[in-house]
N, C-alpha and C. Protein backbone atom coordinates (compact mmCIF):
# COMPACT_ATOMS: atom_id res chain seq x y z
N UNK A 1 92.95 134.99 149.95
CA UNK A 1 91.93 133.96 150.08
C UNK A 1 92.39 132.99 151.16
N UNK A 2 91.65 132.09 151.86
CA UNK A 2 91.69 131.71 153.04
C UNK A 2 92.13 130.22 152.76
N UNK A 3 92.65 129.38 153.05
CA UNK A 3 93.04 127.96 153.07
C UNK A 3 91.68 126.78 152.62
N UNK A 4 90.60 127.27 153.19
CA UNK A 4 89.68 126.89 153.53
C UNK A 4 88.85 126.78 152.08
N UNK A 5 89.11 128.04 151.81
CA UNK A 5 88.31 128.00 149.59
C UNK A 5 89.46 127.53 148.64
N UNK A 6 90.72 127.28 149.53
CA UNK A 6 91.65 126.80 148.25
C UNK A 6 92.62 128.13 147.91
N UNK A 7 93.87 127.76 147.25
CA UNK A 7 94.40 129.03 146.89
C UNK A 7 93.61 129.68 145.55
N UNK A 8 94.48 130.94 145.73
CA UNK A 8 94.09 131.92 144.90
C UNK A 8 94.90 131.92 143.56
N UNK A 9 94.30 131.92 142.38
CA UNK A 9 94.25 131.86 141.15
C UNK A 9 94.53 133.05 140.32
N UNK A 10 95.55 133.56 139.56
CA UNK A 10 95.65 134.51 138.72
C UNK A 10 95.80 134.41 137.64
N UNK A 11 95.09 135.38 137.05
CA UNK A 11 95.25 135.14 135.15
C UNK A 11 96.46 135.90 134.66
N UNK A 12 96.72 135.21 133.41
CA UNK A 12 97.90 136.08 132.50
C UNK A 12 98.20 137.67 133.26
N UNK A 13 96.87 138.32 132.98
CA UNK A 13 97.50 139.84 133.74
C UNK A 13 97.44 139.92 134.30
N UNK A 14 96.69 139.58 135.64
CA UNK A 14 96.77 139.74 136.86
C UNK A 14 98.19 139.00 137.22
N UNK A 15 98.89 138.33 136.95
CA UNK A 15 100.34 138.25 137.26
C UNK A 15 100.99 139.18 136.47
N UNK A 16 101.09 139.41 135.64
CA UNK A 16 101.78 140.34 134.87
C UNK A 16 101.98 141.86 135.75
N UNK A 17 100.42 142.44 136.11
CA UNK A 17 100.49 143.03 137.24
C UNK A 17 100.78 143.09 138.71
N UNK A 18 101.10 141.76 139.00
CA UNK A 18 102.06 141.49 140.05
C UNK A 18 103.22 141.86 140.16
N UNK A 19 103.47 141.56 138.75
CA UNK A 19 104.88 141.38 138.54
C UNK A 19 105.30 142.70 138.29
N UNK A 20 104.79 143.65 138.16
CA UNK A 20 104.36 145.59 137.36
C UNK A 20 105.21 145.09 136.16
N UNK A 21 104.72 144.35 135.38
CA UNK A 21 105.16 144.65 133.62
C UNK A 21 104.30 144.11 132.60
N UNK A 22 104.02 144.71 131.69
CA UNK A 22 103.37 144.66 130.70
C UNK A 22 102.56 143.36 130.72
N UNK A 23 101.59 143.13 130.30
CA UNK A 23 101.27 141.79 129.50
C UNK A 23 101.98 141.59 128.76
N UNK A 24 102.25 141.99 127.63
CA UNK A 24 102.82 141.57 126.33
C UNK A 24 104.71 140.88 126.82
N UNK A 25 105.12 142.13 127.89
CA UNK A 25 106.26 141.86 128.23
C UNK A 25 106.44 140.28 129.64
N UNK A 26 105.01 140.17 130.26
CA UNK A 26 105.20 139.07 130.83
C UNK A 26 104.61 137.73 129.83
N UNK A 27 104.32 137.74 129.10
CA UNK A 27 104.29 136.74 127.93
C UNK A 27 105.64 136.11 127.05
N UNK A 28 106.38 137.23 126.59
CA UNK A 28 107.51 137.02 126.48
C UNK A 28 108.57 136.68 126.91
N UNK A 29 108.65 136.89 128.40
CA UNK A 29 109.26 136.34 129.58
C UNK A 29 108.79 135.15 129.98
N UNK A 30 107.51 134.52 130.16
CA UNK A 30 107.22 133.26 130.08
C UNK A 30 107.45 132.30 129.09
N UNK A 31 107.31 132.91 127.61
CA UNK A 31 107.67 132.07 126.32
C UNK A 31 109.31 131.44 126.49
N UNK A 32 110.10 132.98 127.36
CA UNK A 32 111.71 132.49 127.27
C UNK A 32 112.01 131.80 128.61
N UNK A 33 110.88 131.36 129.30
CA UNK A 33 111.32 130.31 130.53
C UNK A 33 111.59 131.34 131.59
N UNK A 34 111.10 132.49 131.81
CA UNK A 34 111.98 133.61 132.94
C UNK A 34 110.94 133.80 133.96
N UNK A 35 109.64 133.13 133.94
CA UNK A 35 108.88 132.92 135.00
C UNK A 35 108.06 131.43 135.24
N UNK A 36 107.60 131.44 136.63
CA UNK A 36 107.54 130.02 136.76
C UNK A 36 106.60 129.54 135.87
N UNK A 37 106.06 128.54 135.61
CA UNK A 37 105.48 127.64 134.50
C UNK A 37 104.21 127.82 135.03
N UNK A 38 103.10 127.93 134.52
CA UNK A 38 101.16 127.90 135.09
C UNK A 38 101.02 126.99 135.96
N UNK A 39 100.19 127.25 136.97
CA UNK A 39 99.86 125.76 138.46
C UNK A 39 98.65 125.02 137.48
N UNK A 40 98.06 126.21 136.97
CA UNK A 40 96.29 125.13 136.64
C UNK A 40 96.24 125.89 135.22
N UNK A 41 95.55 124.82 134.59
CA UNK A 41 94.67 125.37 133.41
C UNK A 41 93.47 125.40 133.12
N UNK A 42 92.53 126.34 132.74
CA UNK A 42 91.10 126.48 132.32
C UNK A 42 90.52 126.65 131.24
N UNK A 43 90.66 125.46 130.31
CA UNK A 43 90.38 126.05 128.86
C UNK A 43 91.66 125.98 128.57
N UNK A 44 91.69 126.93 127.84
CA UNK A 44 93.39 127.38 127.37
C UNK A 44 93.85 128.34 128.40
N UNK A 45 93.09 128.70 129.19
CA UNK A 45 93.57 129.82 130.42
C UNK A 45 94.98 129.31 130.63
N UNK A 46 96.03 130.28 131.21
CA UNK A 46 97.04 129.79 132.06
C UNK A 46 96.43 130.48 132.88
N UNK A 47 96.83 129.62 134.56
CA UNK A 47 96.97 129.91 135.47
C UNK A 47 98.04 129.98 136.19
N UNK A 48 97.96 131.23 137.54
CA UNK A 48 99.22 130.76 138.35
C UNK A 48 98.55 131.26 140.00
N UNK A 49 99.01 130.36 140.74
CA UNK A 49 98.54 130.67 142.13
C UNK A 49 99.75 132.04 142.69
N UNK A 50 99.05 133.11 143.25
CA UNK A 50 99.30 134.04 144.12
C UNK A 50 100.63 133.42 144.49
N UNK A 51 100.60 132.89 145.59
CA UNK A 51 101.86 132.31 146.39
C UNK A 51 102.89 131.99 145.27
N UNK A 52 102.77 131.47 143.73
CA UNK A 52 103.96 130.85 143.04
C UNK A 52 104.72 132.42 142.67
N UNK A 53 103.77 133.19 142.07
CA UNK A 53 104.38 134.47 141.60
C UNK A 53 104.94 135.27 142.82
N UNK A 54 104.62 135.17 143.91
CA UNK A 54 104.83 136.34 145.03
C UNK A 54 106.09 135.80 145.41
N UNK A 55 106.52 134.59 145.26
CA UNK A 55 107.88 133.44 145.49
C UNK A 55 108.75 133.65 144.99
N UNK A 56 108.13 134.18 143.55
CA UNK A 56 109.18 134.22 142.22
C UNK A 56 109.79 135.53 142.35
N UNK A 57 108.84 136.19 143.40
CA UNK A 57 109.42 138.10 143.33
C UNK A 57 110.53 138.18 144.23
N UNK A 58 109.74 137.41 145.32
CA UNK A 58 110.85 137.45 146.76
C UNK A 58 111.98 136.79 146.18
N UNK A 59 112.11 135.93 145.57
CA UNK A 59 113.85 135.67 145.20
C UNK A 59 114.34 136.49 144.05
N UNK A 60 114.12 137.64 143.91
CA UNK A 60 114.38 138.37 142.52
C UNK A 60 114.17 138.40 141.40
N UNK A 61 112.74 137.49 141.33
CA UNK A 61 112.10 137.14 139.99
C UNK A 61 113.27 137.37 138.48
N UNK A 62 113.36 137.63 137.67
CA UNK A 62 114.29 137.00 136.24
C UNK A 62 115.35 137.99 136.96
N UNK A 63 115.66 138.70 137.84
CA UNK A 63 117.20 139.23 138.22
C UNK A 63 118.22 138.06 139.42
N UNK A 64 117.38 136.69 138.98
CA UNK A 64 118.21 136.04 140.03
C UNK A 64 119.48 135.36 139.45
């Protein structure tokens, strides 16, 4: 997404699938602090912007 509409927004699985692991297993990893914390919330949605998770990979996401 372009600067211009704002960043881009992912839900629970769609990071989870970023991340290639489970829902259930990126839930659990968030509960124990091993990924970054939600940018926005919607409802009860968590959110996380594209750029925070793609950040979290490039430095070795929970193998750092």
């Amino acid at each position: 997404m372009s600067e211009a509409t704002g960043p881009e927004y992912l839900t629970r699985a769609e990071a989870a699938a970023l991340c290639r692991v489970p829902l259930p297993t990126f839930d659990k990893l968030r509960r124990d602090g091993l990924v970054p914390p939600h940018d926005a919330e919607v409802g009860k949605h968590k959110l996380w912007r594209a750029e925070t998770i793609e950040e979290f990979l490039s430095v070795g996401g929970t193998r750092r």
